[in-house]
PDB file of N, CA and C in Angstrom:
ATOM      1  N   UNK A   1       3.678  -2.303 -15.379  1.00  0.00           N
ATOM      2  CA  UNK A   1       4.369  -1.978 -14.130  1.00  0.00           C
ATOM      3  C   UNK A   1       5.088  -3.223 -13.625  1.00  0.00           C
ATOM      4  N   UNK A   2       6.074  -3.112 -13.544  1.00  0.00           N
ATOM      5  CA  UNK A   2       7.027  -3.652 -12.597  1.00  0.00           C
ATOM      6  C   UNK A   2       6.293  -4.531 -11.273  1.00  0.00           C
ATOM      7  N   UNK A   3       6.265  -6.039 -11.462  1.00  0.00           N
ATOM      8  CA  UNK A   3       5.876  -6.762 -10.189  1.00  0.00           C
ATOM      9  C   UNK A   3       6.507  -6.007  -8.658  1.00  0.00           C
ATOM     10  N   UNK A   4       5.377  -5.497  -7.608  1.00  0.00           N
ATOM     11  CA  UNK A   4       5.696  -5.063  -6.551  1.00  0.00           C
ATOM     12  C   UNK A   4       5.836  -6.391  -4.937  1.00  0.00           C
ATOM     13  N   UNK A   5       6.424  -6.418  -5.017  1.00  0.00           N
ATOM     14  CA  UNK A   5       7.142  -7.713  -4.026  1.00  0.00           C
ATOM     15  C   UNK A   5       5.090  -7.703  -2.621  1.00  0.00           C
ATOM     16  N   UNK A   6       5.033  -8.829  -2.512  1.00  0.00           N
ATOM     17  CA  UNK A   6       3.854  -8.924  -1.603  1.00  0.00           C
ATOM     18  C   UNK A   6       4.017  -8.190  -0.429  1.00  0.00           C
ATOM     19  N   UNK A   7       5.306  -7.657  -0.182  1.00  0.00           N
ATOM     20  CA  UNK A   7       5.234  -6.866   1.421  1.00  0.00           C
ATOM     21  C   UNK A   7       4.317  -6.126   1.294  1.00  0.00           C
ATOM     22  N   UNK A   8       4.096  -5.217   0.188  1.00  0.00           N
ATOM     23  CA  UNK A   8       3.736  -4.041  -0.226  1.00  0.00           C
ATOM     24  C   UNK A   8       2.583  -3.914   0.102  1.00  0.00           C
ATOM     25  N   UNK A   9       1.948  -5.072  -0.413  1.00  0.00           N
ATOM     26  CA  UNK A   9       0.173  -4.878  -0.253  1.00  0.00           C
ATOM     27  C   UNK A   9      -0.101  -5.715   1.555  1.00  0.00           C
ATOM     28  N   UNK A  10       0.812  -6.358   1.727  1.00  0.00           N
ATOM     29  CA  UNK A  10       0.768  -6.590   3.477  1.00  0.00           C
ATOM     30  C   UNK A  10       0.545  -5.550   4.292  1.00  0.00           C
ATOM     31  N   UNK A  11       1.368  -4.522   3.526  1.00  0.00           N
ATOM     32  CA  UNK A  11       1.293  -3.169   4.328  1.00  0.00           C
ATOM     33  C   UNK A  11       0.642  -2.340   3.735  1.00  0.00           C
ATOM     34  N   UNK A  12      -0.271  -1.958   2.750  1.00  0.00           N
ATOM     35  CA  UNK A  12      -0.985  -1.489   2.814  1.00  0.00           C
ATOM     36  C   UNK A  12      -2.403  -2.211   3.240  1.00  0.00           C
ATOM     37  N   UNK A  13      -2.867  -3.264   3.388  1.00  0.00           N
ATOM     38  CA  UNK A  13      -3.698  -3.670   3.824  1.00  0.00           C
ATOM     39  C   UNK A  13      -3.763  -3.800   5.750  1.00  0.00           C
ATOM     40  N   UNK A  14      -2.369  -3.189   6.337  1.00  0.00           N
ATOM     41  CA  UNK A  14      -2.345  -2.688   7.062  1.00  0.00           C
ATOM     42  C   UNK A  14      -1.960  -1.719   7.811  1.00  0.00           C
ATOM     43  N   UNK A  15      -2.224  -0.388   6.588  1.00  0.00           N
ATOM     44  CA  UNK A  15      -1.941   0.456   6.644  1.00  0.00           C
ATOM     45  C   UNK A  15      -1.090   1.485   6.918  1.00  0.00           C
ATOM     46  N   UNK A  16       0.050   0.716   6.422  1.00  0.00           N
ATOM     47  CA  UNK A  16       1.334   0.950   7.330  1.00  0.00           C
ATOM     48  C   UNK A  16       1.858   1.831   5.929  1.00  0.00           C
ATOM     49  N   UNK A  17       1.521   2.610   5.322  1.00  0.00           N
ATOM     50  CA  UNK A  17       2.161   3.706   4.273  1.00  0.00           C
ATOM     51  C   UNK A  17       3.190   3.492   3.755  1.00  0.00           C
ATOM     52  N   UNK A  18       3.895   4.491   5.357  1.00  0.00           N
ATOM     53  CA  UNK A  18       5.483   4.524   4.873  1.00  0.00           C
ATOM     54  C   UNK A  18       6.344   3.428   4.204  1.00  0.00           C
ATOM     55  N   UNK A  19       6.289   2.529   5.035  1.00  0.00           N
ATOM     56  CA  UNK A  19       6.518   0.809   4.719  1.00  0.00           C
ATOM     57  C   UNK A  19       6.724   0.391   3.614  1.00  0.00           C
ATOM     58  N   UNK A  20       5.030   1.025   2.562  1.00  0.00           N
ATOM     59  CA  UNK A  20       4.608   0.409   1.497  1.00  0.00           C
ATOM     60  C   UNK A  20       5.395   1.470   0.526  1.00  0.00           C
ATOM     61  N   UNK A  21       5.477   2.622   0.800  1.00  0.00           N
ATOM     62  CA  UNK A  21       5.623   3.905  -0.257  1.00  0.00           C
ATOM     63  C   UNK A  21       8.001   3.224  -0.571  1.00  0.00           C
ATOM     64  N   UNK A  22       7.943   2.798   0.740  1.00  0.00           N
ATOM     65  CA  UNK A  22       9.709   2.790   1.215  1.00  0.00           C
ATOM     66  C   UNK A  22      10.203   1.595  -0.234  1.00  0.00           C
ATOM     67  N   UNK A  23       9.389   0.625  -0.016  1.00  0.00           N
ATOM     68  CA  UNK A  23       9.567  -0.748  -0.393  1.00  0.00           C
ATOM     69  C   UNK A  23       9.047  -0.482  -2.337  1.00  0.00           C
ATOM     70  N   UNK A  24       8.238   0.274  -2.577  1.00  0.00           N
ATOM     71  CA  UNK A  24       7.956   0.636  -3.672  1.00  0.00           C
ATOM     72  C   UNK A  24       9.200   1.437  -4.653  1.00  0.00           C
ATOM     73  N   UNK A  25       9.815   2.241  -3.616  1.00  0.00           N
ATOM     74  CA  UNK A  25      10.754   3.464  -4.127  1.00  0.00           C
ATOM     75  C   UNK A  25      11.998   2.483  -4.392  1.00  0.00           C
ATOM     76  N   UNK A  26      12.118   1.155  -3.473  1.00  0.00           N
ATOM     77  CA  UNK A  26      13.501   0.607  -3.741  1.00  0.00           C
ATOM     78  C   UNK A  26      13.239  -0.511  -4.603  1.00  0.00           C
ATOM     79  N   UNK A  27      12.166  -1.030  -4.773  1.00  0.00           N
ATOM     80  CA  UNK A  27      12.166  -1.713  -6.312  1.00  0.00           C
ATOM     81  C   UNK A  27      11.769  -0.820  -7.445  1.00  0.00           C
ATOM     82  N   UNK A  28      11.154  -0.143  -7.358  1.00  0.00           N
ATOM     83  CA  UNK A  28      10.656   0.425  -8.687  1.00  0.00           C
ATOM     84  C   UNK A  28      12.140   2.091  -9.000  1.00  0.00           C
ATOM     85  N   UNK A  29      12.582   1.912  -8.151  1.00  0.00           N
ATOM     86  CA  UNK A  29      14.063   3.238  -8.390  1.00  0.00           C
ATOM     87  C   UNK A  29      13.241   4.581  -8.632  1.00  0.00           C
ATOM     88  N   UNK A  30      11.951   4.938  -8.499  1.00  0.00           N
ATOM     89  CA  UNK A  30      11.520   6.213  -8.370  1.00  0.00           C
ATOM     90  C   UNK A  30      10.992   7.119  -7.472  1.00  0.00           C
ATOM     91  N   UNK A  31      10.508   8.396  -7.629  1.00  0.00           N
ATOM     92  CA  UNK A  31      10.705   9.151  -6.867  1.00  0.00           C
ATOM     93  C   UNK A  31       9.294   9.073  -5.598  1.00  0.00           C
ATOM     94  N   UNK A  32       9.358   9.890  -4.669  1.00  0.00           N
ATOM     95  CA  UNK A  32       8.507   9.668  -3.708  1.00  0.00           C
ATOM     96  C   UNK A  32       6.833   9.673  -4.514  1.00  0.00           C
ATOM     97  N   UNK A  33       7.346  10.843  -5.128  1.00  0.00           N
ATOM     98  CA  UNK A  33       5.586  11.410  -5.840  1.00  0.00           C
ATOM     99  C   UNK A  33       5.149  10.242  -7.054  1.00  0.00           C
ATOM    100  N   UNK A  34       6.074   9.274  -7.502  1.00  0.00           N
ATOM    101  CA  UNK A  34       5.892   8.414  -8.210  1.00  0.00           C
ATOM    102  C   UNK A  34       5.359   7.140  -7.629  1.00  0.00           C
ATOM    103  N   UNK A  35       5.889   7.044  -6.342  1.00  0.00           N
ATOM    104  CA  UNK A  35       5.692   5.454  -5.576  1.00  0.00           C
ATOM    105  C   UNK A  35       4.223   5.775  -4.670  1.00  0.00           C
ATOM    106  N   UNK A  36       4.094   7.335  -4.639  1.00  0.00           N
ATOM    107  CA  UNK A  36       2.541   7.674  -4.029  1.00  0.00           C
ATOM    108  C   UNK A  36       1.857   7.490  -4.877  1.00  0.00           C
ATOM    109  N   UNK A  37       1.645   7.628  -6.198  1.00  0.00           N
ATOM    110  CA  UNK A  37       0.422   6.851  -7.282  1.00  0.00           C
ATOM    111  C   UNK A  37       0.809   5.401  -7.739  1.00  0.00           C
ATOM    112  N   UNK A  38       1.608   5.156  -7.211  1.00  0.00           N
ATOM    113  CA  UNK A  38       1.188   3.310  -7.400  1.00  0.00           C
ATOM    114  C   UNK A  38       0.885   2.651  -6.504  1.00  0.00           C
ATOM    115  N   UNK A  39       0.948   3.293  -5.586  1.00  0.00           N
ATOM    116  CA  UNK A  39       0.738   3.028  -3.652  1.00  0.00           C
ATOM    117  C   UNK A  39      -1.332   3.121  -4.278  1.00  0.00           C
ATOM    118  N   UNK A  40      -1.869   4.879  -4.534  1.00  0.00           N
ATOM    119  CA  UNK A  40      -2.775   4.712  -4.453  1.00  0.00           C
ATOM    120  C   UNK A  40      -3.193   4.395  -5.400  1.00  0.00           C
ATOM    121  N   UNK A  41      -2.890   3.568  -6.839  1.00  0.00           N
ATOM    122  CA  UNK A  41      -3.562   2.460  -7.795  1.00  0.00           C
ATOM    123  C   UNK A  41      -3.170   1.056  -7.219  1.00  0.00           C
ATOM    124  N   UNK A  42      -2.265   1.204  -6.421  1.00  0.00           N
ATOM    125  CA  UNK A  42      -2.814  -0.401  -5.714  1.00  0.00           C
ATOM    126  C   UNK A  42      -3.466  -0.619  -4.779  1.00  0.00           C
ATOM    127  N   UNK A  43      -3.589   0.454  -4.112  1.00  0.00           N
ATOM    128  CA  UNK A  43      -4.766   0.791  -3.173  1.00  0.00           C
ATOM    129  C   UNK A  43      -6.040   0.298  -3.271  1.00  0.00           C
ATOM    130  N   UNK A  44      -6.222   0.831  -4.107  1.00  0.00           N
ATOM    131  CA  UNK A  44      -7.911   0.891  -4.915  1.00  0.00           C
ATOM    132  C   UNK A  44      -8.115  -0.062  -5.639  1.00  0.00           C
ATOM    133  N   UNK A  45      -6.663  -1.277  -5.913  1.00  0.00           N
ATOM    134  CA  UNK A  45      -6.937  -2.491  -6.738  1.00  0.00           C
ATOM    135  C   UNK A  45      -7.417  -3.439  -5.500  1.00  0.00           C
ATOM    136  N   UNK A  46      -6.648  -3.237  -4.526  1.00  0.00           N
ATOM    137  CA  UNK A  46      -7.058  -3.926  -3.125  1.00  0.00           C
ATOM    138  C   UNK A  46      -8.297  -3.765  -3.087  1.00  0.00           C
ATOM    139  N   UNK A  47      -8.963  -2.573  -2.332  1.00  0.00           N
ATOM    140  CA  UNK A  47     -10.024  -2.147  -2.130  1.00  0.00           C
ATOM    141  C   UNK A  47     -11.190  -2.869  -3.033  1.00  0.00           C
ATOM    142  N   UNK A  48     -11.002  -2.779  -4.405  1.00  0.00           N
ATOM    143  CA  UNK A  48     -11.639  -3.551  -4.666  1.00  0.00           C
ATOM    144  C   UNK A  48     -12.235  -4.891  -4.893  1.00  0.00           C
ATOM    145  N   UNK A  49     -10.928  -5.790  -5.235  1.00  0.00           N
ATOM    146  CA  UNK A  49     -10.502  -6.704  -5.114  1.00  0.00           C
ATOM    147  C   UNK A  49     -10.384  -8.204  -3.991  1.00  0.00           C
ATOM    148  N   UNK A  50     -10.050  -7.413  -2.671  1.00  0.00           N
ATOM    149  CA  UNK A  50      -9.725  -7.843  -1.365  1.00  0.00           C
ATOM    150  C   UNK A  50     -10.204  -6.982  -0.349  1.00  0.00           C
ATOM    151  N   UNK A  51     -11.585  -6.355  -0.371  1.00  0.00           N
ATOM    152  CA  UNK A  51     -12.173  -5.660   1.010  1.00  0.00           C
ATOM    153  C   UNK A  51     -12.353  -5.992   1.946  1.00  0.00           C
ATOM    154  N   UNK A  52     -12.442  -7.011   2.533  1.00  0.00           N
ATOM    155  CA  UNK A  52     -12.220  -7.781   3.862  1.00  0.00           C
ATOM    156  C   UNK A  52     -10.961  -8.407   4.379  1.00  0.00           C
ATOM    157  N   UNK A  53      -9.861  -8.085   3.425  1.00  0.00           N
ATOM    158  CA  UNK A  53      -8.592  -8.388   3.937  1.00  0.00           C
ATOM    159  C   UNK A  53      -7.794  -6.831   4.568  1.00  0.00           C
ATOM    160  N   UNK A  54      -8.471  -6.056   4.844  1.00  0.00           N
ATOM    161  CA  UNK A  54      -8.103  -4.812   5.430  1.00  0.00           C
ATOM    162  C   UNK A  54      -7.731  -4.728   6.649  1.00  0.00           C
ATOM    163  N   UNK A  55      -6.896  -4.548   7.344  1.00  0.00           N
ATOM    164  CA  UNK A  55      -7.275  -4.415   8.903  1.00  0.00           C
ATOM    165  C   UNK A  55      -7.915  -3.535   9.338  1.00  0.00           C
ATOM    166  N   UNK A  56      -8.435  -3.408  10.320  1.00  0.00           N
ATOM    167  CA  UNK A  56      -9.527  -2.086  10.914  1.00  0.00           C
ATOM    168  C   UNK A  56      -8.041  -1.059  11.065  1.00  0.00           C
ATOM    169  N   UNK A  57      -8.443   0.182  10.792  1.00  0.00           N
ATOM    170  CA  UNK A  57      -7.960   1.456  11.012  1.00  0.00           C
ATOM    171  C   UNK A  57      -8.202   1.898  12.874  1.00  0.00           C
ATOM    172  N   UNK A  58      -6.756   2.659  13.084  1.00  0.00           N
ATOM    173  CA  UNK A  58      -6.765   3.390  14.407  1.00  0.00           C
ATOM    174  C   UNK A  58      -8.740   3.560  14.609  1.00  0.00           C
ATOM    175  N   UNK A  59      -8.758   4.409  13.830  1.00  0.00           N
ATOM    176  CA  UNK A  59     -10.188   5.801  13.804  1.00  0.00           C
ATOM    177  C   UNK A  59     -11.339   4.550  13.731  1.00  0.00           C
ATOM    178  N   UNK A  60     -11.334   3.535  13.416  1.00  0.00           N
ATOM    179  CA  UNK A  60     -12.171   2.457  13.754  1.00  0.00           C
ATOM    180  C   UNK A  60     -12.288   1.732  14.830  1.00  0.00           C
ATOM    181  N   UNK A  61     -11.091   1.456  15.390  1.00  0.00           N
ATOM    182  CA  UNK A  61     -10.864   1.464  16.916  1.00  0.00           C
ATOM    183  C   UNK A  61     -11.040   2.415  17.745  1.00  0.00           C
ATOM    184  N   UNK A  62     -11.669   3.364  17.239  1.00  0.00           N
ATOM    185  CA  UNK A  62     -11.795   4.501  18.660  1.00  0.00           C
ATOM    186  C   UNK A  62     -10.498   4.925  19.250  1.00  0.00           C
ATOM    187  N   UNK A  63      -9.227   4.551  18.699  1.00  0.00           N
ATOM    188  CA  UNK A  63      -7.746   5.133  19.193  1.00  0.00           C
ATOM    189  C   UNK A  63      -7.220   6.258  18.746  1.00  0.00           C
TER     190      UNK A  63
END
C-alpha cells in the first residue's frame, strides 16, 4: 500500500473520519468503499500499536 501522508492517522486518532477517509481517497485515487478498508486496517494498526495515543471519544466525555 501506498505510504498514507501522517494527517491521516492524526485524524483518526482523533477521530475525525471524514478527514481521514477525504485525505485517503486523494492520495490513494480510490473509491469511498476502498479508502473505508484502509481507514479500518489502519485503524486497528493504531489500535494496536499506539493505544494511548487516542483521544477520548464524544461518548467518553459524556457529550
Amino acid at each position: 500500500m501506498e505510504q498514507l501522508p501522517e494527517s491521516v492517522d492524526r485524524d483518526i486518532l482523533r477521530h475525525r473520519t471524514v478527514a481521514a477517509i477525504a485525505t485517503i481517497r486523494e492520495t490513494l485515487g480510490c473509491s469511498i468503499h476502498q479508502a473505508v478498508d484502509v481507514l479500518a486496517k489502519r485503524h486497528e494498526e493504531l489500535r494496536r500499536d499506539r493505544p494511548g495515543d487516542f483521544e477520548p471519544s464524544r461518548d467518553q466525555h459524556g457529550g
